[in-house]
PDB file of N, CA and C in Angstrom:
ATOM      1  N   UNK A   1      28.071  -7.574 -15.359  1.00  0.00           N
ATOM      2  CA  UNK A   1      27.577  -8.886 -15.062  1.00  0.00           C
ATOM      3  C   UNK A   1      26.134  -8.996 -15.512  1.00  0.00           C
ATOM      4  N   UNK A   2      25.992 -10.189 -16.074  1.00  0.00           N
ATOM      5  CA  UNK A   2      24.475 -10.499 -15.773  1.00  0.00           C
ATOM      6  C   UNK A   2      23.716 -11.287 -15.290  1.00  0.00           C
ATOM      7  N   UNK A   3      22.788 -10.950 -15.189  1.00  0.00           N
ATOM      8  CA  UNK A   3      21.810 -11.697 -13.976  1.00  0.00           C
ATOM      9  C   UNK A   3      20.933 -12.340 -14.347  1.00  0.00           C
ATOM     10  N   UNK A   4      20.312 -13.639 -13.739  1.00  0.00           N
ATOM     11  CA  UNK A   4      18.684 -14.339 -14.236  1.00  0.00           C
ATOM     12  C   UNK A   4      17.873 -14.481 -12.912  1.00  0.00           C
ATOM     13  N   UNK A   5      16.692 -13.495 -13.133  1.00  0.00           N
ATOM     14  CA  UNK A   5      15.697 -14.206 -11.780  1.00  0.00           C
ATOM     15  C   UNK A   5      14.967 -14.910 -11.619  1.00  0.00           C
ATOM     16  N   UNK A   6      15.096 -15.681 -10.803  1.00  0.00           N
ATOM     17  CA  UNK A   6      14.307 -16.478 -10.585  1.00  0.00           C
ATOM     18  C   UNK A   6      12.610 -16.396 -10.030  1.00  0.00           C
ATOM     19  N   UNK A   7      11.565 -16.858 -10.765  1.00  0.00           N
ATOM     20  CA  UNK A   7      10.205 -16.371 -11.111  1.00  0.00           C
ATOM     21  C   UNK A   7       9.673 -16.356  -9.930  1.00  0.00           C
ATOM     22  N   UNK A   8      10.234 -17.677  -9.498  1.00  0.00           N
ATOM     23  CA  UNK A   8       9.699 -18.519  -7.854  1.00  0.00           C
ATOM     24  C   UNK A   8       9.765 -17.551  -6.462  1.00  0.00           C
ATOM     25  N   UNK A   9      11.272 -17.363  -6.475  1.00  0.00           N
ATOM     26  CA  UNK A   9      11.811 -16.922  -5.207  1.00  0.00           C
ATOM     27  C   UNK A   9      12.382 -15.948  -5.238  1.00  0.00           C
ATOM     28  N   UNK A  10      12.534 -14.888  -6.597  1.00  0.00           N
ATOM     29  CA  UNK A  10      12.901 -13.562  -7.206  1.00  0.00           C
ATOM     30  C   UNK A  10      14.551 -13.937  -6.182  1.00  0.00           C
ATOM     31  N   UNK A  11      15.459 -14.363  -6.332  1.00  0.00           N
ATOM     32  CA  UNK A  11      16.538 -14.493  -6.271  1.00  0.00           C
ATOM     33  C   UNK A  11      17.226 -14.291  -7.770  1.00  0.00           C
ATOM     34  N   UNK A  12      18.242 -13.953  -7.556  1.00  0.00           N
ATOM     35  CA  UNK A  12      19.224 -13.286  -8.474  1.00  0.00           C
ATOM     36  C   UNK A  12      20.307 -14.277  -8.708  1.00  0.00           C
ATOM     37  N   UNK A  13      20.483 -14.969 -10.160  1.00  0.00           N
ATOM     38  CA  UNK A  13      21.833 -15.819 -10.460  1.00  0.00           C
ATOM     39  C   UNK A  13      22.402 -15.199 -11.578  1.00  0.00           C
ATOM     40  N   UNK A  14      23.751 -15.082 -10.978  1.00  0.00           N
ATOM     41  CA  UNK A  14      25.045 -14.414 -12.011  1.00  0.00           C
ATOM     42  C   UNK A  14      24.751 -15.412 -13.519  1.00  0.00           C
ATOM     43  N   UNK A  15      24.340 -14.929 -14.660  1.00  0.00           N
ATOM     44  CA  UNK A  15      24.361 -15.631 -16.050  1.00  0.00           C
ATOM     45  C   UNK A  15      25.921 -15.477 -16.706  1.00  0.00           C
ATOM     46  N   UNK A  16      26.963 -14.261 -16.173  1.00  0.00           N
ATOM     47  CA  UNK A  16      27.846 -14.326 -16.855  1.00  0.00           C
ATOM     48  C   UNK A  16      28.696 -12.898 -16.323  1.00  0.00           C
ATOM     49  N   UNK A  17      29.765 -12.367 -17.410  1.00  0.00           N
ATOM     50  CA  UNK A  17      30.713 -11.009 -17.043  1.00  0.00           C
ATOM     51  C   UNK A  17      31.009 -10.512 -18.157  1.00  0.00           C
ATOM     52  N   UNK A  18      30.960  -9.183 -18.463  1.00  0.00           N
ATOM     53  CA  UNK A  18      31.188  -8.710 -19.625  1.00  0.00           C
ATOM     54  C   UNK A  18      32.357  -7.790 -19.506  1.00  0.00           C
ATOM     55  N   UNK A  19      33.080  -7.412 -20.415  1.00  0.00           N
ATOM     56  CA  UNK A  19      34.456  -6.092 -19.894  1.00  0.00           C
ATOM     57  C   UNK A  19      33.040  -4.888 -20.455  1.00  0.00           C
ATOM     58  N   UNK A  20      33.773  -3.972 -19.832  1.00  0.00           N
ATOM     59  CA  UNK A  20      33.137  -2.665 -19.832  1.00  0.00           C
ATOM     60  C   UNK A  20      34.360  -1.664 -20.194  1.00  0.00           C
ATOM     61  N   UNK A  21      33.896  -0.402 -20.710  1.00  0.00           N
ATOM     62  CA  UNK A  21      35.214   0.347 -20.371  1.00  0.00           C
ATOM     63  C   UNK A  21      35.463   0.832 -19.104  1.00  0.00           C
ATOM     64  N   UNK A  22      36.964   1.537 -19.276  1.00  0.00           N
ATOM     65  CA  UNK A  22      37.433   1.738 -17.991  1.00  0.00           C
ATOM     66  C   UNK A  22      36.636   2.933 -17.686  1.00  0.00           C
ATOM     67  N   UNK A  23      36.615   2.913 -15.965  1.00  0.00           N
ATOM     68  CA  UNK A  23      35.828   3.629 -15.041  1.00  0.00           C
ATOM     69  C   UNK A  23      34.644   3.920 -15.358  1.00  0.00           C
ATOM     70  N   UNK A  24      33.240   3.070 -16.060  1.00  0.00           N
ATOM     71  CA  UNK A  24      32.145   3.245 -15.945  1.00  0.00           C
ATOM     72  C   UNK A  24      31.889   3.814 -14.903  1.00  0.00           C
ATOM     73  N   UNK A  25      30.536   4.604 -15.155  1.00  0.00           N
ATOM     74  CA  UNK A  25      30.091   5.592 -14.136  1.00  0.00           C
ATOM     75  C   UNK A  25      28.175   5.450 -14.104  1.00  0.00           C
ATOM     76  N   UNK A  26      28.051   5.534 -15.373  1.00  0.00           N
ATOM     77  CA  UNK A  26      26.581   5.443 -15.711  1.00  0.00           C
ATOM     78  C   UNK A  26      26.109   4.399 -16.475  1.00  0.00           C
ATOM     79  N   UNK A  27      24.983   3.428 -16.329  1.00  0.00           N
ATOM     80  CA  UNK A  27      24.218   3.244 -17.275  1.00  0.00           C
ATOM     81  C   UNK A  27      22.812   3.182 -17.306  1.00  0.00           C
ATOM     82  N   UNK A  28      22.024   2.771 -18.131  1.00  0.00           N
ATOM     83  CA  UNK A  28      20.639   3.163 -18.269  1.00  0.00           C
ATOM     84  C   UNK A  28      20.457   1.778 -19.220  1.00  0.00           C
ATOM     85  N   UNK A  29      19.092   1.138 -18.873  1.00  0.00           N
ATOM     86  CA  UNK A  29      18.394   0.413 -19.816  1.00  0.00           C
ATOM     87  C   UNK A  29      17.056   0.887 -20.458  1.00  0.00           C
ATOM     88  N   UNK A  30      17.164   0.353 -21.559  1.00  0.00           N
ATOM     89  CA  UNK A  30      15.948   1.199 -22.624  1.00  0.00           C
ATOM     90  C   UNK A  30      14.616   0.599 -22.231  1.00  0.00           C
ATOM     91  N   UNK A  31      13.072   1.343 -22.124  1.00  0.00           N
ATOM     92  CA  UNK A  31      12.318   1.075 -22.021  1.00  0.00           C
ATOM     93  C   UNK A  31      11.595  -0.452 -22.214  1.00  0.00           C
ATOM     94  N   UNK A  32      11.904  -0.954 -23.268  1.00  0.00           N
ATOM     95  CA  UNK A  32      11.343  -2.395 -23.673  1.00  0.00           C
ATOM     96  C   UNK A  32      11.941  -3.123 -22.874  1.00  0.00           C
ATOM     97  N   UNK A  33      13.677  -3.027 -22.376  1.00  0.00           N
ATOM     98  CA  UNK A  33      15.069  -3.964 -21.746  1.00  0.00           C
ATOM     99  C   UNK A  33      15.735  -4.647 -22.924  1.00  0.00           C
ATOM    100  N   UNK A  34      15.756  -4.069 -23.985  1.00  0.00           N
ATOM    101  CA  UNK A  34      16.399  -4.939 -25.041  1.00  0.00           C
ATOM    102  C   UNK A  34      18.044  -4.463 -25.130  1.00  0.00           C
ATOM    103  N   UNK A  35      18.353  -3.219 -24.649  1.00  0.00           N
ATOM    104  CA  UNK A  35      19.929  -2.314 -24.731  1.00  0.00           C
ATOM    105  C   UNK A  35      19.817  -2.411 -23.640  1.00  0.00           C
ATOM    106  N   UNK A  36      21.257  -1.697 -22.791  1.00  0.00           N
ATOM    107  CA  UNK A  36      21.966  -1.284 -21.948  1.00  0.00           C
ATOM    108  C   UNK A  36      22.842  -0.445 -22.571  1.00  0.00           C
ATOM    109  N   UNK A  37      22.521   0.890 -22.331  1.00  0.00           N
ATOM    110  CA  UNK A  37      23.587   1.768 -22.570  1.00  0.00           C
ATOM    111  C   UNK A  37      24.679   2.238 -21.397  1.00  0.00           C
ATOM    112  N   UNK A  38      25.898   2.136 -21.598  1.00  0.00           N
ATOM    113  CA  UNK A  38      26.723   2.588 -20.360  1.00  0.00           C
ATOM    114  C   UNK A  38      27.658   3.618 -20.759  1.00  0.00           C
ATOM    115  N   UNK A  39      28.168   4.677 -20.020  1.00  0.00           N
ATOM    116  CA  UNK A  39      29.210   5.351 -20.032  1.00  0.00           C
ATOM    117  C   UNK A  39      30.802   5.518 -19.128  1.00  0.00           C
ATOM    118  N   UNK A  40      31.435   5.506 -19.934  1.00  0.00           N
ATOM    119  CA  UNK A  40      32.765   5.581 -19.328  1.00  0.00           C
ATOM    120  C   UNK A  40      33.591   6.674 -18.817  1.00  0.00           C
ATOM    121  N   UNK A  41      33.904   6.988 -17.923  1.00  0.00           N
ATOM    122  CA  UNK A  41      34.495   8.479 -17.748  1.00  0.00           C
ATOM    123  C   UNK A  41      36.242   8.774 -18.313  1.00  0.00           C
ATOM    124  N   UNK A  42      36.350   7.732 -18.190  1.00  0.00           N
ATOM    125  CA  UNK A  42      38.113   7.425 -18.949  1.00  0.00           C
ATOM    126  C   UNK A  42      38.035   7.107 -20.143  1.00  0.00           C
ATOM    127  N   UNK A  43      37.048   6.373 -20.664  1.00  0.00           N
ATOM    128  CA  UNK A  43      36.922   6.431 -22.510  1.00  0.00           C
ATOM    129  C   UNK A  43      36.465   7.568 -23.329  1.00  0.00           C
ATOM    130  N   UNK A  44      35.049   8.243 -23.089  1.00  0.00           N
ATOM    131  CA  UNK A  44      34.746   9.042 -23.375  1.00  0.00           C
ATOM    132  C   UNK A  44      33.623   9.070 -24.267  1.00  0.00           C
ATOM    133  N   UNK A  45      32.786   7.767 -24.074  1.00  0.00           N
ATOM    134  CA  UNK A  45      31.949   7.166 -25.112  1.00  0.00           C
ATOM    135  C   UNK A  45      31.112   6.049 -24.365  1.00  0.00           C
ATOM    136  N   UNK A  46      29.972   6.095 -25.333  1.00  0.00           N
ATOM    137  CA  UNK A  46      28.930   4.787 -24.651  1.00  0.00           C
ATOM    138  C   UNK A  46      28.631   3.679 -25.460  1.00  0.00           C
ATOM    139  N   UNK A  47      28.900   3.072 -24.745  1.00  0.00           N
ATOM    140  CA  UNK A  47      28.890   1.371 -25.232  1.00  0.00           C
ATOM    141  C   UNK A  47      27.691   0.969 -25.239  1.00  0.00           C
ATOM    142  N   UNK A  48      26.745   0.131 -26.331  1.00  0.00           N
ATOM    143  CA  UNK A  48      25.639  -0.072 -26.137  1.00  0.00           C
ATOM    144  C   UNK A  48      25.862  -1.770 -25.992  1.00  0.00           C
ATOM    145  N   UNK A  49      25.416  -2.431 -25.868  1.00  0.00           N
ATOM    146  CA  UNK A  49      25.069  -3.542 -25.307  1.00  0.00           C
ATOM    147  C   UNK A  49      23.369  -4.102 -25.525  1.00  0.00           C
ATOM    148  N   UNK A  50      23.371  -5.463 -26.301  1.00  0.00           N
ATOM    149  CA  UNK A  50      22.081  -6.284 -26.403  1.00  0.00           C
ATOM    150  C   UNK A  50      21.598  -7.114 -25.390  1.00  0.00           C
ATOM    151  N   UNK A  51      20.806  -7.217 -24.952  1.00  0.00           N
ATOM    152  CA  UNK A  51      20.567  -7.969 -23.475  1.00  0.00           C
ATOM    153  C   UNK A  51      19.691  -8.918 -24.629  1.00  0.00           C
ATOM    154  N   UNK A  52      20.062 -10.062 -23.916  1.00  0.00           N
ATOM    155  CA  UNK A  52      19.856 -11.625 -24.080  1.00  0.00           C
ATOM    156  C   UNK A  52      18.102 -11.717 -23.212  1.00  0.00           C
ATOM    157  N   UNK A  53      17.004 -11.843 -23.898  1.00  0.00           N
ATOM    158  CA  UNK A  53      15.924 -11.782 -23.347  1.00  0.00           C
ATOM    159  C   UNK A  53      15.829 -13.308 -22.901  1.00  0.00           C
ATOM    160  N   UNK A  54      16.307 -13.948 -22.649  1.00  0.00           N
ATOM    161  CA  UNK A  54      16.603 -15.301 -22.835  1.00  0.00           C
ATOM    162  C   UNK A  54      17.398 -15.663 -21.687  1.00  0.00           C
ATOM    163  N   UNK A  55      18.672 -15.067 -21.301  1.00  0.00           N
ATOM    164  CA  UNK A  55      19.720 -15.355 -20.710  1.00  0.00           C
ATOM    165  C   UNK A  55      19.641 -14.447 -19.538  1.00  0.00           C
ATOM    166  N   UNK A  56      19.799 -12.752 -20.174  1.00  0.00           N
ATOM    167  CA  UNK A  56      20.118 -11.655 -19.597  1.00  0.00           C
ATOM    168  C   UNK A  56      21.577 -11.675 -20.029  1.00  0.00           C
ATOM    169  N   UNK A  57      22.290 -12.232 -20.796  1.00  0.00           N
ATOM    170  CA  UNK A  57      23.517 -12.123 -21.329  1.00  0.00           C
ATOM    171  C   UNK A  57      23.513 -10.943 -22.070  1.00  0.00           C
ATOM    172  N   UNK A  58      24.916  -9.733 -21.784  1.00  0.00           N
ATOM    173  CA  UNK A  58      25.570  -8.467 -22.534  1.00  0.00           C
ATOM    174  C   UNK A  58      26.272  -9.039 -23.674  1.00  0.00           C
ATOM    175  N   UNK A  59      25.753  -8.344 -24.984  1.00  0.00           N
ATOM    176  CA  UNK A  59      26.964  -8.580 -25.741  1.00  0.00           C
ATOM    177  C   UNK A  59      26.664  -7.113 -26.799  1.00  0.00           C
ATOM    178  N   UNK A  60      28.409  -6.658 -26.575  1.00  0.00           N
ATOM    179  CA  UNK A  60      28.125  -5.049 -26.521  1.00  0.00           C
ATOM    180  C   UNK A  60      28.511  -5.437 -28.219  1.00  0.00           C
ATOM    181  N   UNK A  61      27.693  -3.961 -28.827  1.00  0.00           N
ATOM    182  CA  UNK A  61      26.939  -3.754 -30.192  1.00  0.00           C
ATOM    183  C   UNK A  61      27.990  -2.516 -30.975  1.00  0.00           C
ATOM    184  N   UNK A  62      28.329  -1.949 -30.002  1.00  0.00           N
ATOM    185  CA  UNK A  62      28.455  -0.650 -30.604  1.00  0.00           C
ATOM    186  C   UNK A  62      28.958   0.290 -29.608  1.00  0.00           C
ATOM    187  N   UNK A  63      30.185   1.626 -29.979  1.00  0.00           N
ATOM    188  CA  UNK A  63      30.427   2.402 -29.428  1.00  0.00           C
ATOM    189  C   UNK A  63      30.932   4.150 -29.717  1.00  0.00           C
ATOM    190  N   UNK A  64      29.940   4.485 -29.021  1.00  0.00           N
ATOM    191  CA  UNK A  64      29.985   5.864 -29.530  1.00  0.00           C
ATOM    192  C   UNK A  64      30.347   6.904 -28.617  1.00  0.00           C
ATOM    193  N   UNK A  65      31.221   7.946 -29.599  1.00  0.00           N
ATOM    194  CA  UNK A  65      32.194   8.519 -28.950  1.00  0.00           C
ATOM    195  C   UNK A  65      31.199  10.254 -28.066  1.00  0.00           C
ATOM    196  N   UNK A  66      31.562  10.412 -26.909  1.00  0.00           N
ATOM    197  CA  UNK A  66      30.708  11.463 -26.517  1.00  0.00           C
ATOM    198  C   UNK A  66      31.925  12.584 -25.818  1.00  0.00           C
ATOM    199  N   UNK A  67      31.415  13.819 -25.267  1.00  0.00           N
ATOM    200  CA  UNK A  67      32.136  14.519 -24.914  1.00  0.00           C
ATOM    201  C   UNK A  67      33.037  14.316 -23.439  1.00  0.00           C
ATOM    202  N   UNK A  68      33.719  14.969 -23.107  1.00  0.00           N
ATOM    203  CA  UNK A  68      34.833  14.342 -21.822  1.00  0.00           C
ATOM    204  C   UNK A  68      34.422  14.291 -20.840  1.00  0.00           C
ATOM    205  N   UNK A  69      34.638  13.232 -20.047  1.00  0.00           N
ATOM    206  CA  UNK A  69      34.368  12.710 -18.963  1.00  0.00           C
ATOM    207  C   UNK A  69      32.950  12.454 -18.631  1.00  0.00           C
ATOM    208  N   UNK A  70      32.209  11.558 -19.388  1.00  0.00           N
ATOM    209  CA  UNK A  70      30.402  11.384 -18.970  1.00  0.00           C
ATOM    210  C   UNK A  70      30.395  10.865 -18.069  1.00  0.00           C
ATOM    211  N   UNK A  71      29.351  11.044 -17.052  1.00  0.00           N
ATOM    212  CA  UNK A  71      29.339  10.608 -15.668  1.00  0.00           C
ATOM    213  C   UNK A  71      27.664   9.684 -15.624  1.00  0.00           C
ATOM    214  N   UNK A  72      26.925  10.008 -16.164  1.00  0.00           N
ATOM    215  CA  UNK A  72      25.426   9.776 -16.627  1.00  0.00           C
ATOM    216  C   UNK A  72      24.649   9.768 -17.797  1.00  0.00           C
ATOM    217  N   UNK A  73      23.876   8.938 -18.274  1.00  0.00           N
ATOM    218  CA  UNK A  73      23.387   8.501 -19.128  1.00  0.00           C
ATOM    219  C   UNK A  73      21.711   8.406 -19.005  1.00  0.00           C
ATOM    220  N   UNK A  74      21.064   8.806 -19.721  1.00  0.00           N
ATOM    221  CA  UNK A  74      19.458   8.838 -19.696  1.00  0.00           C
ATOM    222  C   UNK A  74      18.459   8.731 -20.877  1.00  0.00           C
ATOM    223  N   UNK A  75      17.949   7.708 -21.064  1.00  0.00           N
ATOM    224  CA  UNK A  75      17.074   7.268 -22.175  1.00  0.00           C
ATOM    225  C   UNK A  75      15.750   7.856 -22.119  1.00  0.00           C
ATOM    226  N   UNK A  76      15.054   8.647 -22.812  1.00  0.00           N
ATOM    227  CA  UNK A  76      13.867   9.021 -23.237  1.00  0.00           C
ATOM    228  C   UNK A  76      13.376   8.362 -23.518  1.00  0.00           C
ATOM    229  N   UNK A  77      12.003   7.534 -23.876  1.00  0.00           N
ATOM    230  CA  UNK A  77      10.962   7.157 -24.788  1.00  0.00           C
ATOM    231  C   UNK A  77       9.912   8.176 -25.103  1.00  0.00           C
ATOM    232  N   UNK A  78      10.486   8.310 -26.409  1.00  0.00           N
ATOM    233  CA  UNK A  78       9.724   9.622 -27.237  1.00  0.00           C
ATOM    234  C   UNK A  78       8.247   8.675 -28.324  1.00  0.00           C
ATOM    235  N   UNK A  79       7.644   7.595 -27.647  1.00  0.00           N
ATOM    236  CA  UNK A  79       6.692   7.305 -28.126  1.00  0.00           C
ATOM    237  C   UNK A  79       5.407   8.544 -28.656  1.00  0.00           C
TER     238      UNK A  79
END
């Protein structure tokens, strides 16, 4: 799902729903907030996802295949 907050009253409105794979377990957003990376424990791979700086709308990019059963996911910034 995604979310928009509100500046005023930091309340939280649903912007939308995205499919995910089955049994996500982990995800992580990248330092700037421009990705969402997530992992699946029944797929076996992480889905990256563009966040809508605008919306907060997911719209997944790409998916890459990782070893069995990932449970967690963790982004570095190697600036």
């Amino acid at each position: 799902m995604g979310y928009k907050i509100d500046p005023d009253k930091g309340a939280l409105t649903q912007t939308g729903r995205v499919p995910t794979e089955k049994r996500p377990r982990g995800f992580a957003i990248e330092p700037r907030g421009r990705f969402l990376l997530s992992v699946g424990v029944d797929l076996n791979a992480t889905t990256v996802y563009a966040i809508d700086s605008t919306t907060g709308a997911l719209d997944s990019i790409g998916r890459y295949p990782m070893s069995t059963q990932p449970n967690w996911i963790e982004i570095i910034d190697l600036k």
